[in-house]
Protein backbone atom coordinates (compact mmCIF):
# COMPACT_ATOMS: atom_id res chain seq x y z
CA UNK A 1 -289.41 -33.28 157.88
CA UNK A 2 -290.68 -34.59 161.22
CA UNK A 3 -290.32 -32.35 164.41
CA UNK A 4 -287.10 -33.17 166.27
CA UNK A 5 -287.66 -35.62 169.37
CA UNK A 6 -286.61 -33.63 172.42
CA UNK A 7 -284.26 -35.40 174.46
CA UNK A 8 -284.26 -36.03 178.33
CA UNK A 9 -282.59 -32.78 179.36
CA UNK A 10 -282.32 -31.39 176.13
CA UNK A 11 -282.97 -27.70 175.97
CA UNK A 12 -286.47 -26.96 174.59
CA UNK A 13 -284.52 -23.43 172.43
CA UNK A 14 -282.16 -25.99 171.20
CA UNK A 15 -284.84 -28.51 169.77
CA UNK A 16 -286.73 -25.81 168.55
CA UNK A 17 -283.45 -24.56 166.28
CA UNK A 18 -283.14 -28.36 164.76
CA UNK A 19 -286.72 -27.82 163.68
CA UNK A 20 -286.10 -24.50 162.33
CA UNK A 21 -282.98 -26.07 160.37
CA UNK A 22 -284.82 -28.59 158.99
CA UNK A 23 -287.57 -26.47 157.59
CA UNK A 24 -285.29 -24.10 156.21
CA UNK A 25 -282.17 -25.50 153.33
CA UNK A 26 -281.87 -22.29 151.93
CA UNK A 27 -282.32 -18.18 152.28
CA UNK A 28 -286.03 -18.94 150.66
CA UNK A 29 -286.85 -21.46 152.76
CA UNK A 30 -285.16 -20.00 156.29
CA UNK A 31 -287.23 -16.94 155.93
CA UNK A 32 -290.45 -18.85 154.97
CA UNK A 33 -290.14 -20.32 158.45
CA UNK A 34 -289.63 -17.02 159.75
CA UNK A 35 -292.76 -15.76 158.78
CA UNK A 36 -294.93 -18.33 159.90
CA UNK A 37 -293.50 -17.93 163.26
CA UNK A 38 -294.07 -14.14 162.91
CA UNK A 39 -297.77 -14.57 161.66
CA UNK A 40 -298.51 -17.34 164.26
CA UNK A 41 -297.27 -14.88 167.40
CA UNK A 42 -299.63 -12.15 166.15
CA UNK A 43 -297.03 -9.67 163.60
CA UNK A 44 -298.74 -8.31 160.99
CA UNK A 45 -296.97 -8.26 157.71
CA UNK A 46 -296.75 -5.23 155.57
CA UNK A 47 -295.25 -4.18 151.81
CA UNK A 48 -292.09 -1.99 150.91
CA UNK A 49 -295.08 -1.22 147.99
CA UNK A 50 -297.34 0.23 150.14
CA UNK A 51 -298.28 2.81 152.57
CA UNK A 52 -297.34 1.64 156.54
CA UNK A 53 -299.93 2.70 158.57
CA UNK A 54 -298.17 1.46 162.22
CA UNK A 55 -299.29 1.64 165.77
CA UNK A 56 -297.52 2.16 169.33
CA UNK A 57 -297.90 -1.29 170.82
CA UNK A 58 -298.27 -3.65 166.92
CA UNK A 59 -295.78 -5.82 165.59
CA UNK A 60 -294.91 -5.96 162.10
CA UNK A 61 -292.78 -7.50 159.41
CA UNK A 62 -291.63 -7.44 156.12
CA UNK A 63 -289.51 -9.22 153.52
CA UNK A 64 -287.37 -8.80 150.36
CA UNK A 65 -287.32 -10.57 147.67
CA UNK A 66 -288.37 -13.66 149.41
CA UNK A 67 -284.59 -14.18 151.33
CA UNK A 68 -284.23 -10.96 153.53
CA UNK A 69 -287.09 -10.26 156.53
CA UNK A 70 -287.35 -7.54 158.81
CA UNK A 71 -289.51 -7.95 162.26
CA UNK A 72 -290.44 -5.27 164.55
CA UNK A 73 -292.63 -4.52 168.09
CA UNK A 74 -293.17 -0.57 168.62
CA UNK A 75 -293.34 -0.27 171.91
CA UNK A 76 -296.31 1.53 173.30
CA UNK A 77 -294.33 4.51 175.15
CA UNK A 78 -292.37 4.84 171.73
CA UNK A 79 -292.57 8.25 169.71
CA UNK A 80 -290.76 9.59 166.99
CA UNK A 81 -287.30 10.26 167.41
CA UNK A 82 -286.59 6.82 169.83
CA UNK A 83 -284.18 4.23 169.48
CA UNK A 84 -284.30 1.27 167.62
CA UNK A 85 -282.82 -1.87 169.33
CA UNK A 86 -281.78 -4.15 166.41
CA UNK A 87 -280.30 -7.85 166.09
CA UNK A 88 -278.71 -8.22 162.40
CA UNK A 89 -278.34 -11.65 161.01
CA UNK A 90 -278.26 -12.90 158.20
CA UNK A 91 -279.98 -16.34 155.96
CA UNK A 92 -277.35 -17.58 153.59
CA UNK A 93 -274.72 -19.98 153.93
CA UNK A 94 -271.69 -21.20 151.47
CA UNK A 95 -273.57 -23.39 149.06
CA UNK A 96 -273.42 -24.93 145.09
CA UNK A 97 -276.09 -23.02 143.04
CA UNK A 98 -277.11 -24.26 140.19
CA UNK A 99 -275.61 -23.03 136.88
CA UNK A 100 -277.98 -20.54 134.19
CA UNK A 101 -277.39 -23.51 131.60
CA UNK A 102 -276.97 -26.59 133.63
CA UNK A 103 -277.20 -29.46 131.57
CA UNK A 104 -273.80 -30.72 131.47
CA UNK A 105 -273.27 -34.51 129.80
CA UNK A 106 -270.26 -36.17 129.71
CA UNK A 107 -268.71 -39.90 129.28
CA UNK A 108 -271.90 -41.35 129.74
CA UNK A 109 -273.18 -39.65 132.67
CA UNK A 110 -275.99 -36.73 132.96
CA UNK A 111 -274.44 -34.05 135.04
CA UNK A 112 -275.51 -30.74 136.94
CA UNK A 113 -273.49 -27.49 136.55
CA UNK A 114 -273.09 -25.36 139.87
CA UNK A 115 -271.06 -22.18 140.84
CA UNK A 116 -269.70 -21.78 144.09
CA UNK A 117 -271.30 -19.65 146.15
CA UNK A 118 -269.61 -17.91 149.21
CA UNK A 119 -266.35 -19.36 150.77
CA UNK A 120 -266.96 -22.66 151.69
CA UNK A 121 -264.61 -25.69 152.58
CA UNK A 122 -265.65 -27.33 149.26
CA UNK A 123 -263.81 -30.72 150.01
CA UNK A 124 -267.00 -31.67 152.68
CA UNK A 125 -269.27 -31.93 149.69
CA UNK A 126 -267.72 -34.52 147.86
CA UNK A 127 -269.38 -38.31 148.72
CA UNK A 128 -272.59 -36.70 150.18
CA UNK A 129 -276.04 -37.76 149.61
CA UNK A 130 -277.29 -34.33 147.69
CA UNK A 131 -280.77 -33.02 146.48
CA UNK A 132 -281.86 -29.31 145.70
CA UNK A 133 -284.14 -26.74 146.84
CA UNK A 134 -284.97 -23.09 146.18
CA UNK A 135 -287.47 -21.17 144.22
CA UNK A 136 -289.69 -21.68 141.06
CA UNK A 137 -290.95 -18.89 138.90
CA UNK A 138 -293.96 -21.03 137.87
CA UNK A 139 -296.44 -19.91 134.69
CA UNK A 140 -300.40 -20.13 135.62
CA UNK A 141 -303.45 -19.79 133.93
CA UNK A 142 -303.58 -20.03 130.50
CA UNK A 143 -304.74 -17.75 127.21
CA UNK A 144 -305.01 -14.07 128.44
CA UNK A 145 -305.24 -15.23 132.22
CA UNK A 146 -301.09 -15.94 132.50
CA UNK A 147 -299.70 -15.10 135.63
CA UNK A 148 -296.38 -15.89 137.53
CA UNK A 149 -295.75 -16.69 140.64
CA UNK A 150 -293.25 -17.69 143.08
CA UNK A 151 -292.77 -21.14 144.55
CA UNK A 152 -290.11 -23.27 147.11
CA UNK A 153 -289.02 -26.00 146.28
CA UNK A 154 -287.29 -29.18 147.89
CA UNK A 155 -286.94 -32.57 146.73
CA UNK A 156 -286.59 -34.43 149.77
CA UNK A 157 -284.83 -37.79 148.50
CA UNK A 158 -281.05 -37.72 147.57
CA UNK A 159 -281.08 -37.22 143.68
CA UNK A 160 -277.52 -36.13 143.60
CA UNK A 161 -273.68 -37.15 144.53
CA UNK A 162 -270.63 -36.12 143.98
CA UNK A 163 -268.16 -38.89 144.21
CA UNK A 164 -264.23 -38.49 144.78
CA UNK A 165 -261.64 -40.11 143.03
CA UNK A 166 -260.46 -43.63 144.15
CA UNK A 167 -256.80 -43.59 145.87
CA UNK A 168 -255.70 -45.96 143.37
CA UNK A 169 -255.73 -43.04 140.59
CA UNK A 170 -254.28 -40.67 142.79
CA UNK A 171 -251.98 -42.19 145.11
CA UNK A 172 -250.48 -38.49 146.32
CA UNK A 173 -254.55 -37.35 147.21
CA UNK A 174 -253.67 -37.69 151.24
CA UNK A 175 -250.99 -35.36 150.91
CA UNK A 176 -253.39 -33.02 149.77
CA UNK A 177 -257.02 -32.73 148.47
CA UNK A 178 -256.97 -29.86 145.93
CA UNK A 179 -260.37 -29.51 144.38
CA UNK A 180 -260.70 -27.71 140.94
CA UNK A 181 -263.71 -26.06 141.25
CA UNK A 182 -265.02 -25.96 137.86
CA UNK A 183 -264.04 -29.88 137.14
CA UNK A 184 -264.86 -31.57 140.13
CA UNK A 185 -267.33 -30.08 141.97
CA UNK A 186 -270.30 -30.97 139.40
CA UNK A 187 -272.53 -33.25 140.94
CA UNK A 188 -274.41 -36.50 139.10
CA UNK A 189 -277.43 -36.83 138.58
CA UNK A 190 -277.90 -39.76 136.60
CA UNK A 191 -276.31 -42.24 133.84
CA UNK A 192 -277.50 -41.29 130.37
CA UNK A 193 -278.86 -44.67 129.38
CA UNK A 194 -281.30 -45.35 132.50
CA UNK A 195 -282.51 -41.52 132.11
CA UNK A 196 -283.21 -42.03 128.41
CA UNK A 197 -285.05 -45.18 129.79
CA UNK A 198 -286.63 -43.33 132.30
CA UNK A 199 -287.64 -40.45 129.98
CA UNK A 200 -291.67 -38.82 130.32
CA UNK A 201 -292.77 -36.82 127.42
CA UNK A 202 -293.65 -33.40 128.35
CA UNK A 203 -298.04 -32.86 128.05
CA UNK A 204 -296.84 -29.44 125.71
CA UNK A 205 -293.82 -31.91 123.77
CA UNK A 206 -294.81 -30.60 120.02
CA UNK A 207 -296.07 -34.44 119.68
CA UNK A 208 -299.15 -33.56 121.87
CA UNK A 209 -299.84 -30.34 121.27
CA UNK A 210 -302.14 -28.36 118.74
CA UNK A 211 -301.05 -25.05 116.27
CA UNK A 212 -302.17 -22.58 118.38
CA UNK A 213 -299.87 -19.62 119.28
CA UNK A 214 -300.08 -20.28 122.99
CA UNK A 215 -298.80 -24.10 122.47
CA UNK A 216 -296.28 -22.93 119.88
CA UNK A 217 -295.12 -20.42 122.94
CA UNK A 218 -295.07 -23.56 125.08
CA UNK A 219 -293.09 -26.02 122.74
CA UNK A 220 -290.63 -23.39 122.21
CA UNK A 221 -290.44 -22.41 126.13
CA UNK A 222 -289.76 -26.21 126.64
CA UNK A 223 -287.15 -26.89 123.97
CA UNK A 224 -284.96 -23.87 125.40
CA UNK A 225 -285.54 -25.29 128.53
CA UNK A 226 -284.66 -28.36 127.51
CA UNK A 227 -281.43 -26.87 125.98
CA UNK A 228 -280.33 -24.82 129.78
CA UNK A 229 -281.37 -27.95 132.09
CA UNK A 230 -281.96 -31.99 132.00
CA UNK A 231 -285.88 -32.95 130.60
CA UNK A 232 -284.99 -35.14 134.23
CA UNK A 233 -284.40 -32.70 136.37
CA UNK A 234 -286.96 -30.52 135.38
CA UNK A 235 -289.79 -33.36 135.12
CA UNK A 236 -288.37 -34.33 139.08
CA UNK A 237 -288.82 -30.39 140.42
CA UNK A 238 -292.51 -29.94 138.48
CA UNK A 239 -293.92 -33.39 140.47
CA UNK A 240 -292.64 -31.86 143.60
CA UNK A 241 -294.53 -28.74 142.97
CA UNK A 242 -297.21 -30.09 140.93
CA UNK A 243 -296.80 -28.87 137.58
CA UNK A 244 -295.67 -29.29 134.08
CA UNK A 245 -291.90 -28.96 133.35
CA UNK A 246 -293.07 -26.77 130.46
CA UNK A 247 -294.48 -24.22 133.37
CA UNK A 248 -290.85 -23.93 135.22
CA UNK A 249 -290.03 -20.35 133.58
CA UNK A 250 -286.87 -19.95 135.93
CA UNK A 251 -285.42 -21.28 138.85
CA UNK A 252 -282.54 -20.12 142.04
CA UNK A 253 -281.64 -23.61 143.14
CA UNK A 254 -279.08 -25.01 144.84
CA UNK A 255 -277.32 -28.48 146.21
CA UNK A 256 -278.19 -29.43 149.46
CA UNK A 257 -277.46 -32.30 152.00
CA UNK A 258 -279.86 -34.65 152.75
CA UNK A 259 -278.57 -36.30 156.22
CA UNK A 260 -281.07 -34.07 159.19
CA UNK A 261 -279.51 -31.54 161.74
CA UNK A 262 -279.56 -33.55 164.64
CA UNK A 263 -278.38 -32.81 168.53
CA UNK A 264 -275.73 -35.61 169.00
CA UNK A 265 -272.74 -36.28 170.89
CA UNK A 266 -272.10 -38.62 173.28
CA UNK A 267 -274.19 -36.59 176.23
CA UNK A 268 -276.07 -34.85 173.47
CA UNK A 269 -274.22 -31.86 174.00
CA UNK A 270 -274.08 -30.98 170.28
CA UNK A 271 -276.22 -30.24 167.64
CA UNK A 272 -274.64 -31.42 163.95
CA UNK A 273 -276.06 -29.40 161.26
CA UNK A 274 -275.14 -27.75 158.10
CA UNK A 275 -276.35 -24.03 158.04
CA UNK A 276 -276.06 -23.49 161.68
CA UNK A 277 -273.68 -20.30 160.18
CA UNK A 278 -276.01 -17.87 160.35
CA UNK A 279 -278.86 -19.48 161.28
CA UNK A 280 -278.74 -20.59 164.74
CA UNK A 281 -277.84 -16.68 164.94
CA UNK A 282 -281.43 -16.19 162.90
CA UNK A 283 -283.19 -18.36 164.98
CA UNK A 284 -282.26 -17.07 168.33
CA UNK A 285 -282.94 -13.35 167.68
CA UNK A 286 -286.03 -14.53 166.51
CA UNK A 287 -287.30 -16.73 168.96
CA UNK A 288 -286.00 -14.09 171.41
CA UNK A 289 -288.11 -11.38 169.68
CA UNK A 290 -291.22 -13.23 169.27
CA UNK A 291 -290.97 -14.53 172.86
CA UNK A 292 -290.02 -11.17 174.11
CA UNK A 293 -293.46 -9.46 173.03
CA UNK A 294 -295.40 -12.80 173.48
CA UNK A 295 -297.69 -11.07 176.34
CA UNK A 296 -299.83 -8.31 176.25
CA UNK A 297 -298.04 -5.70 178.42
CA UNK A 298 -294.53 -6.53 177.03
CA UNK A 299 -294.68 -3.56 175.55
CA UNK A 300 -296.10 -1.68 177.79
CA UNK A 301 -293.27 0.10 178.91
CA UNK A 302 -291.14 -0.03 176.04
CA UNK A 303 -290.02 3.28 174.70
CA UNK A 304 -288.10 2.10 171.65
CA UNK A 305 -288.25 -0.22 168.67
CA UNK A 306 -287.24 -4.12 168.71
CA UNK A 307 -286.06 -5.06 165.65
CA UNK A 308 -285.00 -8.45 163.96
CA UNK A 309 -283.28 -7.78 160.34
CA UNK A 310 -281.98 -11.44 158.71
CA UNK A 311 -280.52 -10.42 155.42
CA UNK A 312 -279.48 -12.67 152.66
CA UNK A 313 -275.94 -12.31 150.60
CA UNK A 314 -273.84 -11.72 153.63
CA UNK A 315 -271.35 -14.68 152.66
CA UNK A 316 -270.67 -13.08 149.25
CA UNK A 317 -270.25 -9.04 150.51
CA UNK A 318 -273.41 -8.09 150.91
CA UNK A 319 -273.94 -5.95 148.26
CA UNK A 320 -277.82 -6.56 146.88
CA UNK A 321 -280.73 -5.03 146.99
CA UNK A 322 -281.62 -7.63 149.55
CA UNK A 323 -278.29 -7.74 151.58
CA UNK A 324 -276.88 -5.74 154.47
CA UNK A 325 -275.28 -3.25 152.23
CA UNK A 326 -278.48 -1.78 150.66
CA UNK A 327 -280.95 0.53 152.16
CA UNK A 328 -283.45 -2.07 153.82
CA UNK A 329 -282.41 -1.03 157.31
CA UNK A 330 -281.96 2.43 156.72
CA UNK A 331 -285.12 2.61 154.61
CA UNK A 332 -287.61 0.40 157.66
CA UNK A 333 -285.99 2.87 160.16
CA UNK A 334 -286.89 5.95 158.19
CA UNK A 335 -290.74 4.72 157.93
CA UNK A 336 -290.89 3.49 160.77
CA UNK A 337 -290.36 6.58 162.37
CA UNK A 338 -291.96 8.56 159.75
CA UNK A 339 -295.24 6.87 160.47
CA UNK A 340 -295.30 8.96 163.91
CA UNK A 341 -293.77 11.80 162.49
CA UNK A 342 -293.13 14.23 159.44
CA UNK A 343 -289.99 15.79 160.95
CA UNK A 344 -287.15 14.22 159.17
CA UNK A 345 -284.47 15.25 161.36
CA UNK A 346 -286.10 12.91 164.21
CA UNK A 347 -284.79 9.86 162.00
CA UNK A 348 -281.26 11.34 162.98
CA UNK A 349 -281.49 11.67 166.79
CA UNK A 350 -283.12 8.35 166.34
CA UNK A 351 -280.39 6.54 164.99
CA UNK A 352 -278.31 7.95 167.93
CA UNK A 353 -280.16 6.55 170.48
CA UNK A 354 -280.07 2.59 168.71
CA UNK A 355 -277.88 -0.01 168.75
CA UNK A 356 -277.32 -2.84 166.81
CA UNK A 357 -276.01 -6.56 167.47
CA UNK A 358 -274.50 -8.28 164.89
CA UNK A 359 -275.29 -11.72 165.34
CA UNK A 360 -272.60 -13.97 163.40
CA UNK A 361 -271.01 -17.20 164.84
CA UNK A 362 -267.76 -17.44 165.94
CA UNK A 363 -264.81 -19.57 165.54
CA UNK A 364 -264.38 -22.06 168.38
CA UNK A 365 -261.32 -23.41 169.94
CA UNK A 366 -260.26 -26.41 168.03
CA UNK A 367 -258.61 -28.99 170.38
CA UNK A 368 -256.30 -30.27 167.10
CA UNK A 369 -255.25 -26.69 165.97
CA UNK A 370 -255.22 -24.86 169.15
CA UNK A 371 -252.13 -22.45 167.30
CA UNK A 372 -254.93 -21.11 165.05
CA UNK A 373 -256.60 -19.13 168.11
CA UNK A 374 -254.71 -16.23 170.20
CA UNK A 375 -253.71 -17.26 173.51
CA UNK A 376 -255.69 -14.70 175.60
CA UNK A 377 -258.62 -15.29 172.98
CA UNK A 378 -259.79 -19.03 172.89
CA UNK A 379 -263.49 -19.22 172.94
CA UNK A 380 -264.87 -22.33 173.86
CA UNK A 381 -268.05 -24.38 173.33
CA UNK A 382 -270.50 -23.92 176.09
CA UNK A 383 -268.78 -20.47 176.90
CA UNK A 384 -271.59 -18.14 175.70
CA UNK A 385 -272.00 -15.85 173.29
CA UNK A 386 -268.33 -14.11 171.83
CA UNK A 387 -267.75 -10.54 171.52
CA UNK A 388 -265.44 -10.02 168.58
CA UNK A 389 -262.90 -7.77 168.56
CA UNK A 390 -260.72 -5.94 165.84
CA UNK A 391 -258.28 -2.87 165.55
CA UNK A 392 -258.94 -2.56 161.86
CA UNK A 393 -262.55 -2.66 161.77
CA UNK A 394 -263.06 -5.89 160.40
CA UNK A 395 -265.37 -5.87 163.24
CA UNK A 396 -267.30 -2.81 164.74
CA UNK A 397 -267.16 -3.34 168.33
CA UNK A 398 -266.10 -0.29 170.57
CA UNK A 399 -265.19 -0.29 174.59
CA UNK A 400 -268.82 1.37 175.09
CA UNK A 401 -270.86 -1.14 172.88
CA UNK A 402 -268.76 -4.16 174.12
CA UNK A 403 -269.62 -3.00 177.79
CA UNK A 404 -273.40 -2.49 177.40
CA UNK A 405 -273.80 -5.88 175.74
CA UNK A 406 -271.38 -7.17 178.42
CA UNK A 407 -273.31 -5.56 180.93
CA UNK A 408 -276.51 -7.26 180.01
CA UNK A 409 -274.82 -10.95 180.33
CA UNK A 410 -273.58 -10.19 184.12
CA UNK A 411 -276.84 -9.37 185.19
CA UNK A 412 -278.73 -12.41 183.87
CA UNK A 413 -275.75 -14.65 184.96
CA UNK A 414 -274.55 -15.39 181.82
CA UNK A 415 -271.07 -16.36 180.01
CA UNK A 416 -269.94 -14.57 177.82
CA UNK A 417 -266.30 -14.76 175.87
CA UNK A 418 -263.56 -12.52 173.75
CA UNK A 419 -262.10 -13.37 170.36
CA UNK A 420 -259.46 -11.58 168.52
CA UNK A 421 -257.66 -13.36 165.61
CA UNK A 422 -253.80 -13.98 165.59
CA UNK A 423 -252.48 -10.71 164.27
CA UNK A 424 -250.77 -13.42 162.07
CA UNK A 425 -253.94 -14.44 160.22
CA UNK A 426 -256.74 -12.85 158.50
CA UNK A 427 -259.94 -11.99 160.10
CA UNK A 428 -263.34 -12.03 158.57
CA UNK A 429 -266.28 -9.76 158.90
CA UNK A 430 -269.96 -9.29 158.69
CA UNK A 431 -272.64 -7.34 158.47
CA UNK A 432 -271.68 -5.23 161.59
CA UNK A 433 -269.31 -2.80 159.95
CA UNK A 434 -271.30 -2.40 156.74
CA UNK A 435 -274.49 -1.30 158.81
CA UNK A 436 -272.59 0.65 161.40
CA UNK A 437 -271.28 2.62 158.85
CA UNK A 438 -274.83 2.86 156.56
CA UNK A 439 -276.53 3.76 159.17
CA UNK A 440 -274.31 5.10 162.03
CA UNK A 441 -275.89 3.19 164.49
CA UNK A 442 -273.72 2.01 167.88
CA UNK A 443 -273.01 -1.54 166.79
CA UNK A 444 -271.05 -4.81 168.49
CA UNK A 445 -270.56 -7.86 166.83
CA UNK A 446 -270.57 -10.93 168.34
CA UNK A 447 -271.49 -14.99 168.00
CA UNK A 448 -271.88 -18.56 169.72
CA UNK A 449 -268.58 -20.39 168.97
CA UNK A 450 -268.89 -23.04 166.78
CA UNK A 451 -266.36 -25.45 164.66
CA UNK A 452 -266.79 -26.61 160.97
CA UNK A 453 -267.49 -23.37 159.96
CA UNK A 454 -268.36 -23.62 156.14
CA UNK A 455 -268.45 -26.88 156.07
CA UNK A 456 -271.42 -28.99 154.31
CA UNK A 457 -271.62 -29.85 158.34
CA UNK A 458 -270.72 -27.99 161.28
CA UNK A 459 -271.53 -28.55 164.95
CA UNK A 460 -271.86 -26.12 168.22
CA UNK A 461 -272.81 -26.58 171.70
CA UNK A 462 -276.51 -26.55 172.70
CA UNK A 463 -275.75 -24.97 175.88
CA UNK A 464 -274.72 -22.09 173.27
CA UNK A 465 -277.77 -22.13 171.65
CA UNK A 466 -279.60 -21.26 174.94
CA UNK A 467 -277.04 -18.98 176.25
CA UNK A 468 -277.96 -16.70 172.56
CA UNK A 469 -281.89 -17.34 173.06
CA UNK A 470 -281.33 -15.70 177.02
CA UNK A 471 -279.28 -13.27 176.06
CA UNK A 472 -280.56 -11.67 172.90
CA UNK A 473 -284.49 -11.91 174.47
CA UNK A 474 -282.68 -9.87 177.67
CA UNK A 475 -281.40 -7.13 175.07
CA UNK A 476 -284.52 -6.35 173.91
CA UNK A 477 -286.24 -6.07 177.19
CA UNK A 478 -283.66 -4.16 179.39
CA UNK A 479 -281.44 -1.82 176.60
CA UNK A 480 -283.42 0.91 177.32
CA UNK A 481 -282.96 1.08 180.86
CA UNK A 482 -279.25 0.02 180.96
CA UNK A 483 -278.01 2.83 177.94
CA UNK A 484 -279.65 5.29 180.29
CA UNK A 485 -276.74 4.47 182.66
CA UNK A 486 -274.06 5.93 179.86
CA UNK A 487 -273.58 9.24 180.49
CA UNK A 488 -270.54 9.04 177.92
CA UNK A 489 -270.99 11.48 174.73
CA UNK A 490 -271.20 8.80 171.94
């Protein structure tokens, strides 16, 4: 994907998030791109497998399972027993995965099966130009050499659609687009005839290939294969990677949109992207990390631990062994601090000195359904970041976490904005009340306001996209001194 073309007057952060959308179509891909930014500014990445051996004043990182990373910058005043100053995120977004078995055929057409994944508005993906992307478990080596390994994937061309249904066979579809789920949302790939045309003999079909027990392994992998997904599909994801089809042990795929994130509008005053739910969240604690321990004395004075944690699974509960609601942050904080220390009770006093953002977007005001929002609680494009409020804990903001990160935004001259949902609708959540409680760290949770949210393409404001960058990279370089100025007992 080419580099986004900057604008005259276009924020620099904001460019630099359409490039980071770009690279990154799914959880795989979005923390790929993570770590490259990591390793290029100088972090150090390390294994849940292995021993840590950490130093005051090094940055780190790790990842899980390829979709979740944690970053980190010890500061070199820190010792055991400090606070950790965290930004949680998270890297997936409502999407169409692809099915186990997804071979589906029907009147005359080759098909792709795909489950919903998360709640999105599943109406924008109809009459879109699709592809897919993920991750490959791909076989290599042959004999007794085999090994497995992991791979992303993208096809870059549209290979995919899924069309609607004229007007003329459903005359009462404006008074209501209902979309079953299981029968409508299955994308096409091709027409039967022009794929049987178009059909390449695998180099292990049982045609080519000898009696040995390694190519009998290899005809049967690729008739069961053949069985779960389209020869076409297959043949189309093994040229991307440069493989056989016969190597593709398993895949995590999903549909994805074609058409570029893009800053648009008509004084360029948006950016129009799928994804941007949770990853323009991703992207500016991350950028705001890296940039905040770009120098050599950034840390000089820091006392505590910065800490980026983007986990995956967030749309669908969070409850993985990658996602907010399994030990990951618990378990980095508890090395972390073990690395200085053998005292295990320091990991306790440590948790009360931290504090966590949770970095989600928020809904903005939309000028056509303006009853949706509260009246004392419309946030608006442009506005700043949004502290999100609920009585039921739906979100865990408090009056003392709500001030500090409030605090932060007056003294850098920023905006910042309020939402509370209509007592008569539901509210959402995120990860802030499932690590607030895990852990029983001080949390807030707040967002740049954006509309489309779950869509196949949403849109915020790029002055948001700044206003995040400025504010988060301000948290991590002045917490320290402004919780010093709480003398309440929290």
């Amino acid at each position: 994907m080419a580099k986004h073309q900057q604008s005259k007057g276009t924020s620099s952060v904001a460019a630099d998030l359409v490039d980071f959308l770009n690279a990154s179509p799914t959880a795989f891909h979005a923390v790929d791109e993570a770590k490259k930014r990591l390793t290029s500014a100088g972090y150090e990445q390390v294994s849940e497998r292995e021993d840590w051996s950490l130093e005051a004043g090094k940055t780190y990182f790790f990842t899980r399972n390829h979709s979740t990373i944690v970053a980190f910058a010890i500061g070199k005043k820190y010792v055991a027993g400090n606070g950790f100053h965290v930004i949680g995120a998270h890297t997936d977004s409502p999407c169409l995965k692809l099915k186990p078995v997804s071979k589906v055929s029907k009147g005359g057409y080759l098909e792709v099966g795909v489950q919903t994944y998360g709640g999105g508005l599943w109406h924008t993906w109809f009459d879109r130009d699709l592809t897919v992307a993920g991750r490959l478990i791909i076989r290599e080596g042959k004999d007794g050499n085999v090994s497995y390994s992991h791979r992303l994937v993208r096809i870059a061309e549209p290979i995919m659609r899924i069309p609607t249904l004229a007007i003329h066979l459903d005359r009462d579809v404006n008074d209501g687009f209902k979309v079953n789920t299981q029968s409508h949302l299955v994308p096409v790939l091709a027409t039967s005839i022009k794929a049987e045309l178009n059909k390449v003999v695998f180099k292990n079909s049982p045609a080519e290939s000898g009696s040995s027990t390694d190519g009998n392994r290899s005809n049967e992998k690729s008739k069961t294969d053949n069985q779960k997904h389209h020869s076409l599909l297959l043949q189309l994801l093994a040229a991307e990677v440069g493989c056989e089809p016969d190597d593709i042990c398993d895949f995590e795929l999903q549909a994805c949109d074609t058409q570029p994130s893009i800053i648009a509008g008509a004084t360029k005053e948006f950016i129009f992207s799928g994804r941007l739910d949770n990853l323009c969240m991703s992207f500016c604690s991350l950028k705001a990390l890296i940039d905040s321990t770009s120098s050599e004395s950034s840390l000089d004075h820091e006392t505590g631990v910065r800490v980026v944690a983007l986990f995956d699974h967030e749309e669908v509960g969070s409850n993985s062994a990658q996602g907010a609601g399994s030990p990951a942050m618990l378990d980095a904080l508890s090395r972390i601090t073990s690395s200085f220390s053998t005292d295990s009770k320091l990991l306790e006093k440590a948790i009360q000195r931290s504090f966590l953002v949770s970095a989600d977007m928020a809904h903005a005001l939309h000028p056509n359904y303006m009853d949706k929002h509260e009246d004392n609680h419309q946030p608006k494009l442009h506005g700043g970041l949004v502290i999100k409020h609920n009585a039921n804990q739906r979100y865990a903001t408090n009056a003392v976490t709500s001030f500090i990160f409030r605090e932060i935004a007056i003294k850098h001259n920023l905006p910042i904005q309020d939402f509370v949902v209509r007592n008569d609708m539901p509210c959402g959540s995120t990860i802030g009340p499932i690590l607030a409680s895990g852990t029983g760290i001080r949390t807030v949770d707040i967002g740049a306001p954006q509309l489309s949210m779950h869509s196949i393409r949403e849109m915020c404001g790029v002055d948001d996209v700044k206003h995040s960058y400025e504010h988060f990279k301000a948290f991590f370089q002045e917490f320290c001194h402004v919780d010093t100025k709480i003398v309440v007992d929290i």
